[in-house]
PDB file of N, CA and C in Angstrom:
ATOM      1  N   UNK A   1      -6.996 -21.911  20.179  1.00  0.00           N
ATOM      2  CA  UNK A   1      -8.413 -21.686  19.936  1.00  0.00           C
ATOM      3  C   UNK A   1      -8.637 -21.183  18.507  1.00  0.00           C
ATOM      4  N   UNK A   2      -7.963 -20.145  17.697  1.00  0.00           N
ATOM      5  CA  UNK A   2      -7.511 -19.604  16.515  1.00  0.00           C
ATOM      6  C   UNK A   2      -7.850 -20.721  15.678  1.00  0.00           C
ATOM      7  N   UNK A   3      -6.319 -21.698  15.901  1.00  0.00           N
ATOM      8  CA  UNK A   3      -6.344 -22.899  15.357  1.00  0.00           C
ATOM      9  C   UNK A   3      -7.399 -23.962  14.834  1.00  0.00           C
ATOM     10  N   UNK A   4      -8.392 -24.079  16.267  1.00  0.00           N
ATOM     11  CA  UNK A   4      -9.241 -24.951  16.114  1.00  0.00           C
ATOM     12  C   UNK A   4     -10.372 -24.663  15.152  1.00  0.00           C
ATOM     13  N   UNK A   5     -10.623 -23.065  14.312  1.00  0.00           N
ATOM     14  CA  UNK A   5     -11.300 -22.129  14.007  1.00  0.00           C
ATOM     15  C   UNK A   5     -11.173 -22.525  12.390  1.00  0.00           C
ATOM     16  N   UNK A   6     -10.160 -23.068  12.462  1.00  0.00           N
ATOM     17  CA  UNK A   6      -9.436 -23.412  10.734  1.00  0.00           C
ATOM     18  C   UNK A   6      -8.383 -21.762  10.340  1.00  0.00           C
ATOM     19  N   UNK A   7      -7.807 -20.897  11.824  1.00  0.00           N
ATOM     20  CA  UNK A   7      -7.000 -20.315  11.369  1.00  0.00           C
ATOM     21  C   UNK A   7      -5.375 -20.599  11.619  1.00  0.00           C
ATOM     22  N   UNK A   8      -4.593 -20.247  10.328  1.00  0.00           N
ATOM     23  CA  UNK A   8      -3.128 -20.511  10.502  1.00  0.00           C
ATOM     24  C   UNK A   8      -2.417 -19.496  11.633  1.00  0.00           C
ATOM     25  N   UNK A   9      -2.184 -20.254  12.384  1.00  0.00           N
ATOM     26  CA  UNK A   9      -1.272 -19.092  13.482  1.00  0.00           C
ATOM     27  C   UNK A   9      -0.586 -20.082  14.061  1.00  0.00           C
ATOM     28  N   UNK A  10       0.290 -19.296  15.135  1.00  0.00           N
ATOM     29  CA  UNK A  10       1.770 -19.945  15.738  1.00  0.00           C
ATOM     30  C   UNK A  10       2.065 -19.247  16.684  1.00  0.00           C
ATOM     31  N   UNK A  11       2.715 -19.740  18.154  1.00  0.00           N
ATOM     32  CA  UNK A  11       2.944 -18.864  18.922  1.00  0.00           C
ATOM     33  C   UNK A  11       4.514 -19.123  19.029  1.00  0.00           C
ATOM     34  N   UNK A  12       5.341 -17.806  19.592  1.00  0.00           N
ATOM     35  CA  UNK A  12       6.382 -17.713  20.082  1.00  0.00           C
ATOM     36  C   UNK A  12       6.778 -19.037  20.162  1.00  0.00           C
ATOM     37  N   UNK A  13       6.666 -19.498  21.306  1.00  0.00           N
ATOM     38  CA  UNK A  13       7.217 -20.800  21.868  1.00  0.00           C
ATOM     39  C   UNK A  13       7.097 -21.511  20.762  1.00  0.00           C
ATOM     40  N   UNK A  14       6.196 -21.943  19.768  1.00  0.00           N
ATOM     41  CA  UNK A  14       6.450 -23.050  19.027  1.00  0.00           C
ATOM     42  C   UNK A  14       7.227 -23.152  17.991  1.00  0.00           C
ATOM     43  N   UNK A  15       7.586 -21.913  17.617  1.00  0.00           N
ATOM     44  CA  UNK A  15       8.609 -21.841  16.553  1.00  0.00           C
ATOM     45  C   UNK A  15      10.102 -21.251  16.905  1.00  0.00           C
ATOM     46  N   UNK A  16       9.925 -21.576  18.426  1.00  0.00           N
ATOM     47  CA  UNK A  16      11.657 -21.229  18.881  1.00  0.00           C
ATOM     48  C   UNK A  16      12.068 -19.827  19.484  1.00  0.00           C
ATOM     49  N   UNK A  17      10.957 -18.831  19.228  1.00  0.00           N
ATOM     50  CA  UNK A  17      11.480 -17.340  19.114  1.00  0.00           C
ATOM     51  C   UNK A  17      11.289 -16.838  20.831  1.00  0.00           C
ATOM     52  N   UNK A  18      10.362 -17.576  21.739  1.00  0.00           N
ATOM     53  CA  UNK A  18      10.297 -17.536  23.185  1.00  0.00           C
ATOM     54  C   UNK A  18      11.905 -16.872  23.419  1.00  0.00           C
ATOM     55  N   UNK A  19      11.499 -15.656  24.205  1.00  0.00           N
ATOM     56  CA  UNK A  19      13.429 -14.857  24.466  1.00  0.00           C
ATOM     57  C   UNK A  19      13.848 -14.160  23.248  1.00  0.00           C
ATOM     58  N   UNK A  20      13.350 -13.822  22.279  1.00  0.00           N
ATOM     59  CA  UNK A  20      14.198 -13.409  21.695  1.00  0.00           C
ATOM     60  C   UNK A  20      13.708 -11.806  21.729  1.00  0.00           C
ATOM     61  N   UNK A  21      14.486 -11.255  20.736  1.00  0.00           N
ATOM     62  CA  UNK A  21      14.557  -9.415  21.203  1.00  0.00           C
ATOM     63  C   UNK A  21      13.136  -9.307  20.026  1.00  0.00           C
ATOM     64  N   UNK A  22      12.430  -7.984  20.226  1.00  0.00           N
ATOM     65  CA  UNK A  22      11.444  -7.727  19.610  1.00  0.00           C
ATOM     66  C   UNK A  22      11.950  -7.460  18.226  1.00  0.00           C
ATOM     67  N   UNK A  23      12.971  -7.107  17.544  1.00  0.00           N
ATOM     68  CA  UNK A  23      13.453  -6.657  16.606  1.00  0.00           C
ATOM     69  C   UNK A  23      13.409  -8.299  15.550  1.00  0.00           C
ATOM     70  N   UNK A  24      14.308  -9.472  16.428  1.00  0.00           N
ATOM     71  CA  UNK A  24      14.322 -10.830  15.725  1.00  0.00           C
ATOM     72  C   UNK A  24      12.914 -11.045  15.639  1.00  0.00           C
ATOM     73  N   UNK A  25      11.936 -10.849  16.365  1.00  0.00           N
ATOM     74  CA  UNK A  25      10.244 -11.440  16.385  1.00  0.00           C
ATOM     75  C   UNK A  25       9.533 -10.936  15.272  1.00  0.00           C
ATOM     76  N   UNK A  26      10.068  -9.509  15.275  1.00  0.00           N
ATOM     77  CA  UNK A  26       9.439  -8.520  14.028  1.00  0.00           C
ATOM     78  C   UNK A  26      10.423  -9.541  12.580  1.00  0.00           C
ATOM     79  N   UNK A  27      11.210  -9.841  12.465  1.00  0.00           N
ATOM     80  CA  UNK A  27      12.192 -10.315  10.893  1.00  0.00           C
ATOM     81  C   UNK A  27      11.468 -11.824  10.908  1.00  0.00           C
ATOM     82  N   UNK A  28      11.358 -12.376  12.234  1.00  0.00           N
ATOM     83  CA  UNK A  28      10.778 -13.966  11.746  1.00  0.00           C
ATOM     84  C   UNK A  28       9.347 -13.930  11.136  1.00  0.00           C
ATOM     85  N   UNK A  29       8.680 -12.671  11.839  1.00  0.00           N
ATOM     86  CA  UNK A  29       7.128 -12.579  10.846  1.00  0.00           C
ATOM     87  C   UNK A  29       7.301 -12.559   9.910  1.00  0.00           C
ATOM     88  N   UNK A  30       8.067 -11.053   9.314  1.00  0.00           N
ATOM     89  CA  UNK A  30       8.405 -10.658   8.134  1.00  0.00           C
ATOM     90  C   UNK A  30       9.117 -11.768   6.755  1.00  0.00           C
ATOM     91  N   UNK A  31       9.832 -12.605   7.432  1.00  0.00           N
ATOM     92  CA  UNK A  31      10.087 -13.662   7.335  1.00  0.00           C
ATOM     93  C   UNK A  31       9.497 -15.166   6.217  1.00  0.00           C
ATOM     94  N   UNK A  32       8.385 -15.006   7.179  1.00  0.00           N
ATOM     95  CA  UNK A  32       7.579 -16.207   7.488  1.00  0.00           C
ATOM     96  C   UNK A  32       6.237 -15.977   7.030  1.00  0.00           C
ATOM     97  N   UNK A  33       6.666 -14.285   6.538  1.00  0.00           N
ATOM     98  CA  UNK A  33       4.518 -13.528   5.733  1.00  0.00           C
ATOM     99  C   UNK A  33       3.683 -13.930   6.844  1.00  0.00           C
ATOM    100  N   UNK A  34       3.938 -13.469   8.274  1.00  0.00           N
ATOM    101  CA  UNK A  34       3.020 -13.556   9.201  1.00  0.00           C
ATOM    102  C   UNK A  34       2.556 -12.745   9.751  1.00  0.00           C
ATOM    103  N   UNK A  35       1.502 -12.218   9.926  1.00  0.00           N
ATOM    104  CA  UNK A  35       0.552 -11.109  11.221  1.00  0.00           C
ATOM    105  C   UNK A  35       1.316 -11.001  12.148  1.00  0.00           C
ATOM    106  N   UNK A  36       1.727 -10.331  13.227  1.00  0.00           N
ATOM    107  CA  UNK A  36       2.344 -10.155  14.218  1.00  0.00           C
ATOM    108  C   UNK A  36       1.191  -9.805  15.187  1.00  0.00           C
ATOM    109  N   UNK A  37       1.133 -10.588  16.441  1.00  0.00           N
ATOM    110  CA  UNK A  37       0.093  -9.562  17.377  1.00  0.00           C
ATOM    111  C   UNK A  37       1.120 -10.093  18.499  1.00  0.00           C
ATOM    112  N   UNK A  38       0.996  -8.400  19.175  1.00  0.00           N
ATOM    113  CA  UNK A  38       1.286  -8.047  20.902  1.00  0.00           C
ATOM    114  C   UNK A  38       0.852  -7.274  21.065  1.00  0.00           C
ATOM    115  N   UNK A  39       1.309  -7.352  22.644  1.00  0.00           N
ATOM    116  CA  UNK A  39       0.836  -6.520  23.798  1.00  0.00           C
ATOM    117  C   UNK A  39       1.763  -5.113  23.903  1.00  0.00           C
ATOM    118  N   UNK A  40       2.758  -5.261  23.343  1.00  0.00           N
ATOM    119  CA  UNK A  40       3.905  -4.729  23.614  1.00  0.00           C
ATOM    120  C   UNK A  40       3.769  -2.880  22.556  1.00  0.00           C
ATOM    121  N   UNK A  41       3.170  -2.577  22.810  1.00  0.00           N
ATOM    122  CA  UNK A  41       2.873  -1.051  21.974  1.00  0.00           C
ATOM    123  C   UNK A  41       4.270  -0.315  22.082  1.00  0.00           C
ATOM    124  N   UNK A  42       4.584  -0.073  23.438  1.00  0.00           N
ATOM    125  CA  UNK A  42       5.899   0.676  23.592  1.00  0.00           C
ATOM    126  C   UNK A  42       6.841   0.442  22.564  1.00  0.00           C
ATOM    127  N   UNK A  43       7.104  -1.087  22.075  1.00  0.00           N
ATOM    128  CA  UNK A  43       8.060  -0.840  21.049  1.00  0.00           C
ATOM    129  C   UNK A  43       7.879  -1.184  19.711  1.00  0.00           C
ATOM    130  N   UNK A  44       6.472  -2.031  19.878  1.00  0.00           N
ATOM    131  CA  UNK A  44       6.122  -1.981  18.685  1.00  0.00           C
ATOM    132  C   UNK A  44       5.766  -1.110  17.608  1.00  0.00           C
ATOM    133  N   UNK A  45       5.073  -0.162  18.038  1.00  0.00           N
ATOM    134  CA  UNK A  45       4.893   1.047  17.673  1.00  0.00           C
ATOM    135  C   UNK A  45       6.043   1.834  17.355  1.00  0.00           C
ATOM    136  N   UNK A  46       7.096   2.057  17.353  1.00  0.00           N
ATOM    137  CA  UNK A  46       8.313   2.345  16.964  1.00  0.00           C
ATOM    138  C   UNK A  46       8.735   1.850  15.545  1.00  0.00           C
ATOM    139  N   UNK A  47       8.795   0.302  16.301  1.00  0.00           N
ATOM    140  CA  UNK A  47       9.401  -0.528  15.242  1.00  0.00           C
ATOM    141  C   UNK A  47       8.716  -0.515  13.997  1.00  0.00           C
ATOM    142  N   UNK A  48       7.527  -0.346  13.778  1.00  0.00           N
ATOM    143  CA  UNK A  48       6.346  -0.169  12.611  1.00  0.00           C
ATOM    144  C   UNK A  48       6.739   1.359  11.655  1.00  0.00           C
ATOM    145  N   UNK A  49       7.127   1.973  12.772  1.00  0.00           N
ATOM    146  CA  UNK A  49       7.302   3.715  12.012  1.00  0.00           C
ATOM    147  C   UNK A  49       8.741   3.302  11.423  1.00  0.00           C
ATOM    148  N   UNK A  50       9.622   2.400  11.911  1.00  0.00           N
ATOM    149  CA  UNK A  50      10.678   2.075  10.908  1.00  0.00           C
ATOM    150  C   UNK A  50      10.663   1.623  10.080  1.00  0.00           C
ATOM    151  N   UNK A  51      10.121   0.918  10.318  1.00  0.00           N
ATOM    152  CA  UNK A  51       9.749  -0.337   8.873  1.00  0.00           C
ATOM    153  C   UNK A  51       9.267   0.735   7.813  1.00  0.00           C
ATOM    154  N   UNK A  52       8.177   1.586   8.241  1.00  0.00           N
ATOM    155  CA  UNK A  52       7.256   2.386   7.256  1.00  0.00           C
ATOM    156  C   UNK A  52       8.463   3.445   6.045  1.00  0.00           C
ATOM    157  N   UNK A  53       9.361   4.208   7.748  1.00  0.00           N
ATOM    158  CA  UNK A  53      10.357   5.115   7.116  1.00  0.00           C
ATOM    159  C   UNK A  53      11.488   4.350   6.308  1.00  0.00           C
ATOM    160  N   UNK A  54      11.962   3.299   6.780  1.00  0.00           N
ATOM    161  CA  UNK A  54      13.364   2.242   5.330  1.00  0.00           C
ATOM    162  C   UNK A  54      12.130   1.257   4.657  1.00  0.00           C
ATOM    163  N   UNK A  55      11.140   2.057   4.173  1.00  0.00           N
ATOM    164  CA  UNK A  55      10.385   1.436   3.054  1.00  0.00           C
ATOM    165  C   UNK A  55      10.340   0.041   3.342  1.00  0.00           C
ATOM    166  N   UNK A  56      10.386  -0.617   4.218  1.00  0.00           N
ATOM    167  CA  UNK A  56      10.376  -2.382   4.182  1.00  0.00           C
ATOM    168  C   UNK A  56       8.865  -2.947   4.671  1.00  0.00           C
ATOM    169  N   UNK A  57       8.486  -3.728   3.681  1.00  0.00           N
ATOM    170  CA  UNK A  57       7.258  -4.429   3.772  1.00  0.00           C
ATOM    171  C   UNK A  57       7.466  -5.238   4.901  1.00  0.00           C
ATOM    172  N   UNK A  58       5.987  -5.414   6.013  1.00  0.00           N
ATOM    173  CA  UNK A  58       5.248  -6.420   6.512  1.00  0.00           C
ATOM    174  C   UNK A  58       4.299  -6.512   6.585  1.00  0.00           C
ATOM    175  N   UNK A  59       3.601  -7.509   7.263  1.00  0.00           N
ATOM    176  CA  UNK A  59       2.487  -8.146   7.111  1.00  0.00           C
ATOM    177  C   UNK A  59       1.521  -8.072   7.936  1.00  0.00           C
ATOM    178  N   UNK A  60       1.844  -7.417   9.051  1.00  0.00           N
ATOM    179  CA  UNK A  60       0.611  -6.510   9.208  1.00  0.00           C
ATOM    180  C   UNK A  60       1.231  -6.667  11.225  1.00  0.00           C
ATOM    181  N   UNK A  61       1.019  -5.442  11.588  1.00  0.00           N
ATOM    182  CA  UNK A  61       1.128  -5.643  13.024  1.00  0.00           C
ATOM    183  C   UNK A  61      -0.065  -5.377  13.685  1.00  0.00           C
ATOM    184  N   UNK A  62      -0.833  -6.300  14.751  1.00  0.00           N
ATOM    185  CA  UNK A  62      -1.684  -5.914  15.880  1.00  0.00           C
ATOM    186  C   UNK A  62      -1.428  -5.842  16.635  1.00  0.00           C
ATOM    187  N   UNK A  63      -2.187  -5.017  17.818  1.00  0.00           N
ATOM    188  CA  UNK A  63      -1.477  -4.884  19.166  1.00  0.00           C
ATOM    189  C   UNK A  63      -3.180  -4.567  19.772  1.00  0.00           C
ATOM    190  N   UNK A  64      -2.620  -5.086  21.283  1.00  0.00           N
ATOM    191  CA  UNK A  64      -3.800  -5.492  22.036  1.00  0.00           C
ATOM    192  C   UNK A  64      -3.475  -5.365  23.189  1.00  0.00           C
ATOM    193  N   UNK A  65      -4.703  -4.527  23.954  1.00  0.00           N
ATOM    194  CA  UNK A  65      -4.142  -4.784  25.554  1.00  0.00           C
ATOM    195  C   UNK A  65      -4.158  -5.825  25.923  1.00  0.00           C
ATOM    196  N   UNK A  66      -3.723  -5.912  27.336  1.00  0.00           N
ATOM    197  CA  UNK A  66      -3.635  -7.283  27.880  1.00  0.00           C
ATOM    198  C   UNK A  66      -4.837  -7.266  28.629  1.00  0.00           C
ATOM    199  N   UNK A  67      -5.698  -8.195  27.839  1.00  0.00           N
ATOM    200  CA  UNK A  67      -7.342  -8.702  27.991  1.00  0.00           C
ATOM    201  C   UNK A  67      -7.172 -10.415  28.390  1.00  0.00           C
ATOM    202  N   UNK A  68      -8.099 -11.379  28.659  1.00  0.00           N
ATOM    203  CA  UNK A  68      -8.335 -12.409  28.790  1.00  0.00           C
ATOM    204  C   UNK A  68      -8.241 -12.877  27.755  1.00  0.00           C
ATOM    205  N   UNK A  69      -7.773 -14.111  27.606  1.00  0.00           N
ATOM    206  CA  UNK A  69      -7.532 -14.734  26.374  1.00  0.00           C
ATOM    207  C   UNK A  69      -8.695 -15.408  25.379  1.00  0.00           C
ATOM    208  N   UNK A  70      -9.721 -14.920  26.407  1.00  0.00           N
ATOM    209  CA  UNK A  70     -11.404 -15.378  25.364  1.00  0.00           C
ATOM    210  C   UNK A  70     -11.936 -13.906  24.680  1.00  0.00           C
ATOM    211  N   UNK A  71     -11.347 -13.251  25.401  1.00  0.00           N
ATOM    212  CA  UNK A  71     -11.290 -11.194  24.456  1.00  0.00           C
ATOM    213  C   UNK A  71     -10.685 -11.568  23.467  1.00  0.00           C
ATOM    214  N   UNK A  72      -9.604 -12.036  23.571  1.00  0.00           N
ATOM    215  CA  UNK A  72      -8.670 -11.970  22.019  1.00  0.00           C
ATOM    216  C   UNK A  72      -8.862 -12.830  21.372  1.00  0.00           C
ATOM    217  N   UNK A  73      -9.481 -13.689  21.396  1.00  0.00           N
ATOM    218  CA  UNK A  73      -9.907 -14.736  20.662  1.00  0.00           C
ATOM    219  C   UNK A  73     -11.049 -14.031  19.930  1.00  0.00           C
ATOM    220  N   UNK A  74     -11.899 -13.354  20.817  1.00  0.00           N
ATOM    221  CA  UNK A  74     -13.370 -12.308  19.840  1.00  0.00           C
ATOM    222  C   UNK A  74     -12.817 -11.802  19.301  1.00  0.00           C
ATOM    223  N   UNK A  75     -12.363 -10.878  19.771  1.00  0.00           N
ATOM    224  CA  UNK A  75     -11.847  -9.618  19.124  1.00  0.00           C
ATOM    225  C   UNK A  75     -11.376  -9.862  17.151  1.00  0.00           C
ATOM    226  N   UNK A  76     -10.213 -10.810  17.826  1.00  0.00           N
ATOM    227  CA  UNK A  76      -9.234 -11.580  16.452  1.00  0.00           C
ATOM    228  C   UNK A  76     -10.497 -12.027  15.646  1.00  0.00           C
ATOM    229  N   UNK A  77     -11.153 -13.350  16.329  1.00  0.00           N
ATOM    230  CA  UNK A  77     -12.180 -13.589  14.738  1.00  0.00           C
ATOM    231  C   UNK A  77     -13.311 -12.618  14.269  1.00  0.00           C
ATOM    232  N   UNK A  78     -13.236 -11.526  15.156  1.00  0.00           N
ATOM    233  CA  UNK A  78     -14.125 -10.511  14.914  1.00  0.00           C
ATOM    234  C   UNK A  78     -13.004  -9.740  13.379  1.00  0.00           C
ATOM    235  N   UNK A  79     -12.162  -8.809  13.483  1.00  0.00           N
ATOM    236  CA  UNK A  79     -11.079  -8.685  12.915  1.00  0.00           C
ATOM    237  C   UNK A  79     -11.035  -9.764  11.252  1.00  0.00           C
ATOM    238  N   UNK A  80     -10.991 -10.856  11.610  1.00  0.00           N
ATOM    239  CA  UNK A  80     -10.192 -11.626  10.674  1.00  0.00           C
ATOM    240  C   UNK A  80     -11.674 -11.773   9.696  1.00  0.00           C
ATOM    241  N   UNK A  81     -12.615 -12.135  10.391  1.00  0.00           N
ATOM    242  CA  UNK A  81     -13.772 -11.485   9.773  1.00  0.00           C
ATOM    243  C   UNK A  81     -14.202 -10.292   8.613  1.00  0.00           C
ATOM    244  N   UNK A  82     -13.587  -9.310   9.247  1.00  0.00           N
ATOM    245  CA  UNK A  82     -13.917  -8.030   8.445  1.00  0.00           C
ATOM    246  C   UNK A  82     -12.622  -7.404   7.661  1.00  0.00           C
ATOM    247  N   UNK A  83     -11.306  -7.967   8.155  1.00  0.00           N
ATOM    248  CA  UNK A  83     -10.227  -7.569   7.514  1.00  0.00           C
ATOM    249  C   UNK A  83      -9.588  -9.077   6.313  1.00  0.00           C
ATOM    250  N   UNK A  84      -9.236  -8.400   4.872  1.00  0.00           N
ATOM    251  CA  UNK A  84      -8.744  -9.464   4.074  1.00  0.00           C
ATOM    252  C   UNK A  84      -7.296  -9.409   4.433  1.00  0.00           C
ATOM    253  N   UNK A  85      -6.686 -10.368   4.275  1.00  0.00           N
ATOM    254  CA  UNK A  85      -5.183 -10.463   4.351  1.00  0.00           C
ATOM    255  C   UNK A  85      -4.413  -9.434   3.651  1.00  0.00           C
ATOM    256  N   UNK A  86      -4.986  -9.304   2.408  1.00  0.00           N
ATOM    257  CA  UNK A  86      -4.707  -7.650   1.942  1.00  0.00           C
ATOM    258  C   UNK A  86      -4.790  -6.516   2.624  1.00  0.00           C
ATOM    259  N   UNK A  87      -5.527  -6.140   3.629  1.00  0.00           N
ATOM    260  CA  UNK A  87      -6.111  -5.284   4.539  1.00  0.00           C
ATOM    261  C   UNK A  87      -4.756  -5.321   5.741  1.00  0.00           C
ATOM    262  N   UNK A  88      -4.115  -6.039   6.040  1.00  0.00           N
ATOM    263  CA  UNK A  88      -3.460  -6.399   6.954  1.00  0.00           C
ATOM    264  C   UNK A  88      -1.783  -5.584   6.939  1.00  0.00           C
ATOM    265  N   UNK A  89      -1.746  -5.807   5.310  1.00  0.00           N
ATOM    266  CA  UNK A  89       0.097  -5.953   5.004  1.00  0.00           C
ATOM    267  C   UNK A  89      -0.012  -4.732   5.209  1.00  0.00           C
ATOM    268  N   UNK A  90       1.389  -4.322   5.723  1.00  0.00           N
ATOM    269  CA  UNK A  90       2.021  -2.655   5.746  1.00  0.00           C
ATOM    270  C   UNK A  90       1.563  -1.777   6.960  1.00  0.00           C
ATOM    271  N   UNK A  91       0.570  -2.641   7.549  1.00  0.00           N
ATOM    272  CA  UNK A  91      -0.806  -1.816   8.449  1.00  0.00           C
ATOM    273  C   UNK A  91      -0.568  -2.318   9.822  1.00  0.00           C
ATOM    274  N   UNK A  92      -0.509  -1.498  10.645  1.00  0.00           N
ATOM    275  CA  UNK A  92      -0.435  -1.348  12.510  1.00  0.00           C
ATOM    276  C   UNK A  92      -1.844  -1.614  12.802  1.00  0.00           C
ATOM    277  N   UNK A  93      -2.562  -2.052  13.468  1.00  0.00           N
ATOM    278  CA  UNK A  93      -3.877  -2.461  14.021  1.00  0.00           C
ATOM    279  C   UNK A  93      -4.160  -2.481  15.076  1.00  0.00           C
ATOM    280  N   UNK A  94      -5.490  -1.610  15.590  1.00  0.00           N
ATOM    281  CA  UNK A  94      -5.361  -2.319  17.424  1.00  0.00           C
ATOM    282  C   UNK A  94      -6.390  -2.987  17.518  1.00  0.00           C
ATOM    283  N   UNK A  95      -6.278  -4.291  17.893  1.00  0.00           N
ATOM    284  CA  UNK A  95      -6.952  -4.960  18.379  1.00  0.00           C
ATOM    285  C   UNK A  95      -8.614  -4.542  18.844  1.00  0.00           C
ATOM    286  N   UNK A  96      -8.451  -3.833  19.548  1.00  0.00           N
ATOM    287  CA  UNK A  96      -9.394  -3.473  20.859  1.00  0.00           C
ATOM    288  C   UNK A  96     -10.600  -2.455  19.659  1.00  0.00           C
ATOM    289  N   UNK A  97      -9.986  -1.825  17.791  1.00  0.00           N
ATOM    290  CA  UNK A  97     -10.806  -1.316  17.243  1.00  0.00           C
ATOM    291  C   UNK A  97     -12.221  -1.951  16.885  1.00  0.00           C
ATOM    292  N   UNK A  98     -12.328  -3.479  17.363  1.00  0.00           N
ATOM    293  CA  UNK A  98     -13.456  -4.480  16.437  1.00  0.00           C
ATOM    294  C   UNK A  98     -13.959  -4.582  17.703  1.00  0.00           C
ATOM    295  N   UNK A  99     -14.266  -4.009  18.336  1.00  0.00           N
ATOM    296  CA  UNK A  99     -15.089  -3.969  19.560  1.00  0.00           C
ATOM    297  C   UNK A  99     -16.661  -4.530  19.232  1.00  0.00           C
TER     298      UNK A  99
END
């Protein structure tokens, strides 16, 4: 739906990473200069305070409860709306703030 919007995004499954550990998901963003969004706070939220503490740049993490997939679709172009890609890098996000 993103997509059809004229935005660049990709899910898990299409680029292979479906199964893999949250740590490889976090390096293929980082990777690949991509946004990261999950559901997954428990470890994402961790993994972000590492990144922050061994100084290593990314590109921006969101996290979102688990809403209907026409919520996150608002929410996101609500978001992508008001945030520049600059706005994004280095930065943890929740979703659910563009209410």
């Amino acid at each position: 739906m993103l997509r059809s919007r004229g935005y660049d995004v990709v899910s898990t499954h299409e680029v292979g990473m479906r199964g893999k550990s949250d740590e490889e998901q976090l390096c293929y963003a980082i990777e690949n200069e991509r946004t990261f969004l999950t559901f997954n706070a428990r470890h994402f939220v961790p993994l972000t305070e590492e990144l922050y503490e061994e100084r290593r740049e990314h590109f921006g993490i969101i996290i979102s409860k688990q809403v209907s997939l026409s919520e996150i679709i608002r929410l996101a172009v609500k978001m992508l709306n008001i945030c520049k890609v600059s706005d994004l890098k280095n930065s943890l996000m929740w979703l659910q703030s563009f209410k």
